[in-house]
C-alpha atoms as a PDB file:
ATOM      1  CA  UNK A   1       0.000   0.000   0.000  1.00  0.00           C
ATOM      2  CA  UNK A   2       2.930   2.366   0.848  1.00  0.00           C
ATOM      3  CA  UNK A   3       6.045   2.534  -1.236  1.00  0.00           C
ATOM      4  CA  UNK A   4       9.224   3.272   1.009  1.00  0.00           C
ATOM      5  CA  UNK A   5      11.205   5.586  -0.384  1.00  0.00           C
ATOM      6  CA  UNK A   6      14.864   5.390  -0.646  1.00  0.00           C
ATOM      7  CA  UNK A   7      16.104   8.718   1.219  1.00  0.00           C
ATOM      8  CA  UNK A   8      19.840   7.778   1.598  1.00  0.00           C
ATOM      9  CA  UNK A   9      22.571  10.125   3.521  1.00  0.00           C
ATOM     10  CA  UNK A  10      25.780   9.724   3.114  1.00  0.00           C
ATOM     11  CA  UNK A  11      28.228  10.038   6.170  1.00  0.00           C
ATOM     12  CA  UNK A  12      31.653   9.235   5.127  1.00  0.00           C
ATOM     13  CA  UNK A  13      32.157   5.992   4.460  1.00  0.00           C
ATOM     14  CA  UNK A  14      28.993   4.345   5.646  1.00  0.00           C
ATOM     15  CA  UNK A  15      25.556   5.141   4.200  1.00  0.00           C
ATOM     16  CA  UNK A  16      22.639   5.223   6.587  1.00  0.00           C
ATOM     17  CA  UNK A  17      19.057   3.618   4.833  1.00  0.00           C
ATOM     18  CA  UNK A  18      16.793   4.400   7.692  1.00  0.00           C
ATOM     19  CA  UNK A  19      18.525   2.500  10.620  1.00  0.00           C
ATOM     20  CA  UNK A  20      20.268  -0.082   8.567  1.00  0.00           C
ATOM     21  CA  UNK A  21      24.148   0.442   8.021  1.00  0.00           C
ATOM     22  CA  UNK A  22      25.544  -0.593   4.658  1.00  0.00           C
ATOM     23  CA  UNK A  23      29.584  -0.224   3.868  1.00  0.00           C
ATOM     24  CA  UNK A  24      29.169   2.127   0.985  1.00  0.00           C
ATOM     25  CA  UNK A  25      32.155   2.939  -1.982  1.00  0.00           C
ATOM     26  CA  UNK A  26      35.094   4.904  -0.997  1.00  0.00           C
ATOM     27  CA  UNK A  27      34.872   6.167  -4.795  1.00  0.00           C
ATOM     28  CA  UNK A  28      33.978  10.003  -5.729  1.00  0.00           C
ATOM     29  CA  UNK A  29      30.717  10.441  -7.274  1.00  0.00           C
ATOM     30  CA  UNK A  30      30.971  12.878 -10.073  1.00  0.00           C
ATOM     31  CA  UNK A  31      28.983  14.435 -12.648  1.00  0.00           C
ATOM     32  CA  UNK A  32      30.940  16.045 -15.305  1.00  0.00           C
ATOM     33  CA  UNK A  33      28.621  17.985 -18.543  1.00  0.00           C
ATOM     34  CA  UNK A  34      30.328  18.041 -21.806  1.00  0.00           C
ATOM     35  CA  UNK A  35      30.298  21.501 -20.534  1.00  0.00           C
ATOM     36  CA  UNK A  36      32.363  21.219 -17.029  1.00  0.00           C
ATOM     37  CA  UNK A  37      34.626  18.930 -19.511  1.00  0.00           C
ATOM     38  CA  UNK A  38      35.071  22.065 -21.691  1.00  0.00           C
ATOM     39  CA  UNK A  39      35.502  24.212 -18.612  1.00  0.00           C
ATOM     40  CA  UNK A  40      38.130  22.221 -17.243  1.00  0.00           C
ATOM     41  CA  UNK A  41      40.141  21.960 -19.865  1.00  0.00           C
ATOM     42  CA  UNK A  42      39.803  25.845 -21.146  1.00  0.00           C
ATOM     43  CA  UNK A  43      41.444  26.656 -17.432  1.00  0.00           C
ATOM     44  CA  UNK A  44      44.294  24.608 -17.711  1.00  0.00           C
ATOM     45  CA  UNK A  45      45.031  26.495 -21.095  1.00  0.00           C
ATOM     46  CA  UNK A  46      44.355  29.865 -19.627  1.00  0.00           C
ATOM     47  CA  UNK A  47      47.817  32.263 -18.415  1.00  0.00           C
ATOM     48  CA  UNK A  48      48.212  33.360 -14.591  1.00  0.00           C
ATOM     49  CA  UNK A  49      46.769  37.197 -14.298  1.00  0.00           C
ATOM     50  CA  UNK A  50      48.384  39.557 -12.203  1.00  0.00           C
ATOM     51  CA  UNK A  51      45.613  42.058 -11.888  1.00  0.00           C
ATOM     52  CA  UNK A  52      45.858  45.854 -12.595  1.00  0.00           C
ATOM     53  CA  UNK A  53      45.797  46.560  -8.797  1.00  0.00           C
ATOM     54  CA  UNK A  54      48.622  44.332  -8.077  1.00  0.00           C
ATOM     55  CA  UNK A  55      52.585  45.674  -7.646  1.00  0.00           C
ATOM     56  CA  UNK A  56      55.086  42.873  -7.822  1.00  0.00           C
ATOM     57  CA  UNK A  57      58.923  43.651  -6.832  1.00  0.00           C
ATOM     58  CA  UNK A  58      61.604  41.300  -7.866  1.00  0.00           C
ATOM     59  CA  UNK A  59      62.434  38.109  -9.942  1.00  0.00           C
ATOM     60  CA  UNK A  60      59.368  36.131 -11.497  1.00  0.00           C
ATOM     61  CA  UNK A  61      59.798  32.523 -13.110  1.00  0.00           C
ATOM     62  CA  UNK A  62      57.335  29.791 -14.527  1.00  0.00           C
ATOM     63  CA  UNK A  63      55.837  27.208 -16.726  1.00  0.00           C
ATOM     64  CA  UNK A  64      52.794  28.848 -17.972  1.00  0.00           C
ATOM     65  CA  UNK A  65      52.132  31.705 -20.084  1.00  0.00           C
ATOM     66  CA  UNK A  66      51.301  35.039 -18.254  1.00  0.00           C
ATOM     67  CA  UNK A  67      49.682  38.113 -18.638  1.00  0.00           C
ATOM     68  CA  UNK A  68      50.126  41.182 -16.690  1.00  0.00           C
ATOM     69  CA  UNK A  69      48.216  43.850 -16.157  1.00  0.00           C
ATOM     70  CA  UNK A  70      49.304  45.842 -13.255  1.00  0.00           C
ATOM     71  CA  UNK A  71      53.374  46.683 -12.830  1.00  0.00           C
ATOM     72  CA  UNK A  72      56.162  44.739 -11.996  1.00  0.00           C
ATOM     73  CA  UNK A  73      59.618  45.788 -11.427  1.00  0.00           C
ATOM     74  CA  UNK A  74      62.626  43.132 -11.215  1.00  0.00           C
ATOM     75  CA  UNK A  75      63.048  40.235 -14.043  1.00  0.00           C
ATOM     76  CA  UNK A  76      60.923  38.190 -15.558  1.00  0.00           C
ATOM     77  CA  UNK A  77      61.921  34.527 -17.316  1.00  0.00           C
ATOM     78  CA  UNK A  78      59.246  32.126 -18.691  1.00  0.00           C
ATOM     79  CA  UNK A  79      61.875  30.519 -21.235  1.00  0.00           C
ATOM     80  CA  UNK A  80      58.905  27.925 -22.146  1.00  0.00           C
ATOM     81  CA  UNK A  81      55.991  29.789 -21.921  1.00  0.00           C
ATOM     82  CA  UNK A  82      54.489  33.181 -23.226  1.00  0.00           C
ATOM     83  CA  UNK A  83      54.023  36.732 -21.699  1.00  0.00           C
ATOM     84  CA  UNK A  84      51.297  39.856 -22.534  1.00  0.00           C
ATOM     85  CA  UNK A  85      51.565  43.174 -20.904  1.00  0.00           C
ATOM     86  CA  UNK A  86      48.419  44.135 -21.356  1.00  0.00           C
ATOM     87  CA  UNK A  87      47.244  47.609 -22.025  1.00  0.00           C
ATOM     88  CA  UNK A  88      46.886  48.763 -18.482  1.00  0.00           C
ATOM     89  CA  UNK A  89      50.337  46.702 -17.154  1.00  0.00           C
ATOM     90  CA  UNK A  90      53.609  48.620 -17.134  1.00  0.00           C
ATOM     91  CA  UNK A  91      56.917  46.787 -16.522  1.00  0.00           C
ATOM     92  CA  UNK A  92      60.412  48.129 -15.613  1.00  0.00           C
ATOM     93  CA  UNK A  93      61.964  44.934 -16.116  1.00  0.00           C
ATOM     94  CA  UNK A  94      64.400  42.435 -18.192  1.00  0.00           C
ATOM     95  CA  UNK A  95      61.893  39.770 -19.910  1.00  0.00           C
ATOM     96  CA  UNK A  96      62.983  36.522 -21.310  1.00  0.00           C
ATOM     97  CA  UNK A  97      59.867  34.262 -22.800  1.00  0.00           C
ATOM     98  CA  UNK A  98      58.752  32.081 -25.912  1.00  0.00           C
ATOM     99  CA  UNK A  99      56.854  34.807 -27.112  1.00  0.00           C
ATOM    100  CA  UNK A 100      56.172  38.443 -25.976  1.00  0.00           C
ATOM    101  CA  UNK A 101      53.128  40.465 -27.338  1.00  0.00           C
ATOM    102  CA  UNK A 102      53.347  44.439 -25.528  1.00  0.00           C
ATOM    103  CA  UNK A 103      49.618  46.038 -25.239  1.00  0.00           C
ATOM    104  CA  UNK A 104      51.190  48.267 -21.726  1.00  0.00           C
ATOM    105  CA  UNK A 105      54.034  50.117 -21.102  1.00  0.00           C
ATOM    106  CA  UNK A 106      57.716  48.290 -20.934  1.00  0.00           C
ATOM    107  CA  UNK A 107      60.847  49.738 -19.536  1.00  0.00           C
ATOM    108  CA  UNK A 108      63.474  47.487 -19.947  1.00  0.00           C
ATOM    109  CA  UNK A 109      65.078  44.562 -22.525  1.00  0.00           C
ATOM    110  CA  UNK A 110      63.054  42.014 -23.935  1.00  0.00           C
ATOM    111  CA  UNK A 111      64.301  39.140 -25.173  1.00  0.00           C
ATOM    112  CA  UNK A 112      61.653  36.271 -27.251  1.00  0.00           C
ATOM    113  CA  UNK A 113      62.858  32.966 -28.043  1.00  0.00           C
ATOM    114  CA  UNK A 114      60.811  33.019 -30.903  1.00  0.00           C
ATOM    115  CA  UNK A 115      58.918  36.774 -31.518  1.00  0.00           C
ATOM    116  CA  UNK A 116      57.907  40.191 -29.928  1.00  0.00           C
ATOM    117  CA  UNK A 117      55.338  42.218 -30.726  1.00  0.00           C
ATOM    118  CA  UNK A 118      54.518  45.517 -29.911  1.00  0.00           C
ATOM    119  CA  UNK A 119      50.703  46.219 -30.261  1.00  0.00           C
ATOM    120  CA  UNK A 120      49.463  50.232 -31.447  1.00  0.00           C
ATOM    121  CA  UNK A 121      49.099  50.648 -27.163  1.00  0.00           C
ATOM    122  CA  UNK A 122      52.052  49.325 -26.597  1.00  0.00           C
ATOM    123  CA  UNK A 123      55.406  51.482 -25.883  1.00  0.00           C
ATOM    124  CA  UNK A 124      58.801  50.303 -25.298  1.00  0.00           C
ATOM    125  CA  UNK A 125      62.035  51.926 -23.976  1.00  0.00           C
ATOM    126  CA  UNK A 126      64.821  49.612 -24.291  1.00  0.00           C
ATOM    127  CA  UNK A 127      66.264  46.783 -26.283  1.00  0.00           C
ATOM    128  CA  UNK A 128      64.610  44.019 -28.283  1.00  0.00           C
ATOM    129  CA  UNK A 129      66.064  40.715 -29.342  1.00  0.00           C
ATOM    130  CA  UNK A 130      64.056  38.094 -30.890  1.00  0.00           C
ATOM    131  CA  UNK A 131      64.290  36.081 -34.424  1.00  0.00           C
ATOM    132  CA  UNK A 132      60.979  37.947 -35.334  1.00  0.00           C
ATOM    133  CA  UNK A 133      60.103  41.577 -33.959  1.00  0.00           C
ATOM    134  CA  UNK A 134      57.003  42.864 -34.915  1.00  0.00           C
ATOM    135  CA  UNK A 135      55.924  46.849 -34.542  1.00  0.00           C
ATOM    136  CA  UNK A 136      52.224  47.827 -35.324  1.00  0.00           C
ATOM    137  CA  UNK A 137      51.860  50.866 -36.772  1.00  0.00           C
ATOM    138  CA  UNK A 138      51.836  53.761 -34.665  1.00  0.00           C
ATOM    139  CA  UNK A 139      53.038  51.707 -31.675  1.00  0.00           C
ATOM    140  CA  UNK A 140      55.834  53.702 -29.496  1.00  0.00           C
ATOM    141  CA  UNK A 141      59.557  51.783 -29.348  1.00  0.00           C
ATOM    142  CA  UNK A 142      62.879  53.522 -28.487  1.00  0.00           C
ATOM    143  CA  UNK A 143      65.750  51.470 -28.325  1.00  0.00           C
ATOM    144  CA  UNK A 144      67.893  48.918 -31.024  1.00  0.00           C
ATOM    145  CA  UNK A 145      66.192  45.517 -32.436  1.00  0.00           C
ATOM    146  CA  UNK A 146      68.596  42.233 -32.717  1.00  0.00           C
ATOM    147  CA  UNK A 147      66.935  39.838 -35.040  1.00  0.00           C
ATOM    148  CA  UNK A 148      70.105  37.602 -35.197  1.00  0.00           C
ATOM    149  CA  UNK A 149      69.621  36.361 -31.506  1.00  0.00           C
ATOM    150  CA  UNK A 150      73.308  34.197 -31.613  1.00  0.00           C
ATOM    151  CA  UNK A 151      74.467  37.644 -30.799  1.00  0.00           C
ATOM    152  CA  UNK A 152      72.753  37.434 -27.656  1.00  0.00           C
ATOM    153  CA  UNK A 153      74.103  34.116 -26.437  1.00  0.00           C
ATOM    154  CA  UNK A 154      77.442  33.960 -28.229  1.00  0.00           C
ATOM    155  CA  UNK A 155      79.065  35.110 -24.418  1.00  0.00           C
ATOM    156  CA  UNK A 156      79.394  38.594 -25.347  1.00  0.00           C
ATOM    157  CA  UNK A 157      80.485  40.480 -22.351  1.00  0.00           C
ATOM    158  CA  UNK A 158      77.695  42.921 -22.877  1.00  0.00           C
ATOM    159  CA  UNK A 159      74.544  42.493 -22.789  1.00  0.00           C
ATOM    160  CA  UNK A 160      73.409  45.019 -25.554  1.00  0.00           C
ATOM    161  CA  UNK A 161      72.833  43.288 -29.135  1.00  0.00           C
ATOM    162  CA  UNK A 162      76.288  43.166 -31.013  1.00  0.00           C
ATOM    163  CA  UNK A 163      74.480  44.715 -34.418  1.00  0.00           C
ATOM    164  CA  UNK A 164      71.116  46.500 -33.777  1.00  0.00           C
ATOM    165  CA  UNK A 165      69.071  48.249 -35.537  1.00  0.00           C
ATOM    166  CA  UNK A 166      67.090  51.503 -33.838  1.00  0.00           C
ATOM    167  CA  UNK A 167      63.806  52.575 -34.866  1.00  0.00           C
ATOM    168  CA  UNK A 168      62.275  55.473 -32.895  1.00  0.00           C
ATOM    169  CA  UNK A 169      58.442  55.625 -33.435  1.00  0.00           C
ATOM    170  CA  UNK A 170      55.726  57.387 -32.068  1.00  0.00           C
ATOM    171  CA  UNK A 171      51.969  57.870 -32.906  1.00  0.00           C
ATOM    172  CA  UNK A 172      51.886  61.871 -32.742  1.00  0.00           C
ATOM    173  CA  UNK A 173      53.953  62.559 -35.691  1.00  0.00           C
ATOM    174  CA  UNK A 174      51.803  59.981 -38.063  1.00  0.00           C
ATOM    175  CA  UNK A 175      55.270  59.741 -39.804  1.00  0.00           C
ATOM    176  CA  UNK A 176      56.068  56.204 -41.068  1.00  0.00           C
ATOM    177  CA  UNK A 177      59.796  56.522 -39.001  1.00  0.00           C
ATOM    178  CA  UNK A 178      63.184  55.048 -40.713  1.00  0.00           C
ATOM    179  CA  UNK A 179      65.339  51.790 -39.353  1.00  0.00           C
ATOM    180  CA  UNK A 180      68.802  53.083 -39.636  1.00  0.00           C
ATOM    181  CA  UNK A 181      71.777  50.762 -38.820  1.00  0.00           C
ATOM    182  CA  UNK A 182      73.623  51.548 -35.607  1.00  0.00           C
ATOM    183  CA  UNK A 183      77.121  51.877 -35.239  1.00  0.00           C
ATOM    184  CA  UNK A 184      78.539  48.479 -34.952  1.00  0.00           C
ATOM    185  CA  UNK A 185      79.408  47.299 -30.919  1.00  0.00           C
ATOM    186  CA  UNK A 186      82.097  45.164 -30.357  1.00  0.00           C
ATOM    187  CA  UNK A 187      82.713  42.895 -27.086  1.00  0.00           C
ATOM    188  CA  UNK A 188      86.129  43.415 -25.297  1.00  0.00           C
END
């Protein structure tokens, strides 16, 4: 006449079924959507934020990409990975990464294992070295561009490029600037 209902409760590793004790699976119950699946894997791929109210003094290092919105003073290195000023991040600061893309404000050398690129927002003040450099137009730079990066690691004493090229550009003039080569540096 009356259908018990099965109102179960579970309490760690036992579950109670109205006064009888059962030994219930240790294992974790989960229900994953395609979605959650999705989810899960989109924040693995996502880069650490530092936020635009955060200040950060001294040497940074990782194994994920990284983009930066608020300022950082000191070093940065993420050999492996990539790393985005973005528009409202500012950086005095030596970068080393896969690939840097500059949306903010950079003071300081930048070195990319593969390519930098500086974005119309974007304005640097100091040295570039990277296989492939990449200016938008109108974007602000000030400093000398190394495309041949064995330069850079050949020992040199210095750590400016040993042939640059310098390239002052900035939006107000709407002037296309000129590379010109700089005078050749050699290492003691």
């Amino acid at each position: 006449m009356f259908k018990r209902s099965d109102n179960t409760v579970n309490f760690g590793s036992t579950v109670a079924d109205c006064g009888e004790s059962k030994q219930a699976s240790t294992e974790p119950v989960t229900t994953e959507t395609a979605s959650s699946k999705s989810a899960g894997a989109d924040r693995r791929s996502l880069p650490a934020v530092i936020g635009a109210s955060i200040r950060i003094q001294g040497e940074l290092s990782g194994d994920e990409d990284l983009v930066i919105q608020g300022h950082v003073e000191g070093s940065i290195e993420l050999k492996k990975n990539n790393l985005t000023v973005g528009a409202q991040g500012s950086l005095k600061a030596s970068c080393r990464a896969r690939i840097i893309t500059v949306e903010g404000k950079v003071e300081g050398d930048l070195y990319g294992d593969e390519r930098i690129v500086i974005k119309l927002s974007g304005d640097v003040r100091g040295n570039i070295v990277a296989p492939r450099v990449s200016l938008e137009d109108g974007a602000k730079f000030k400093g000398s561009i190394d495309m041949e990066p064995k330069h850079a690691k050949s020992g040199a004493s210095s750590d400016r490029p040993a042939e640059a090229i310098t390239h002052n550009s900035t939006a107000k003039t709407g002037k296309e600037s000129s590379l010109t080569n700089a005078p050749h540096v050699k290492s003691a």
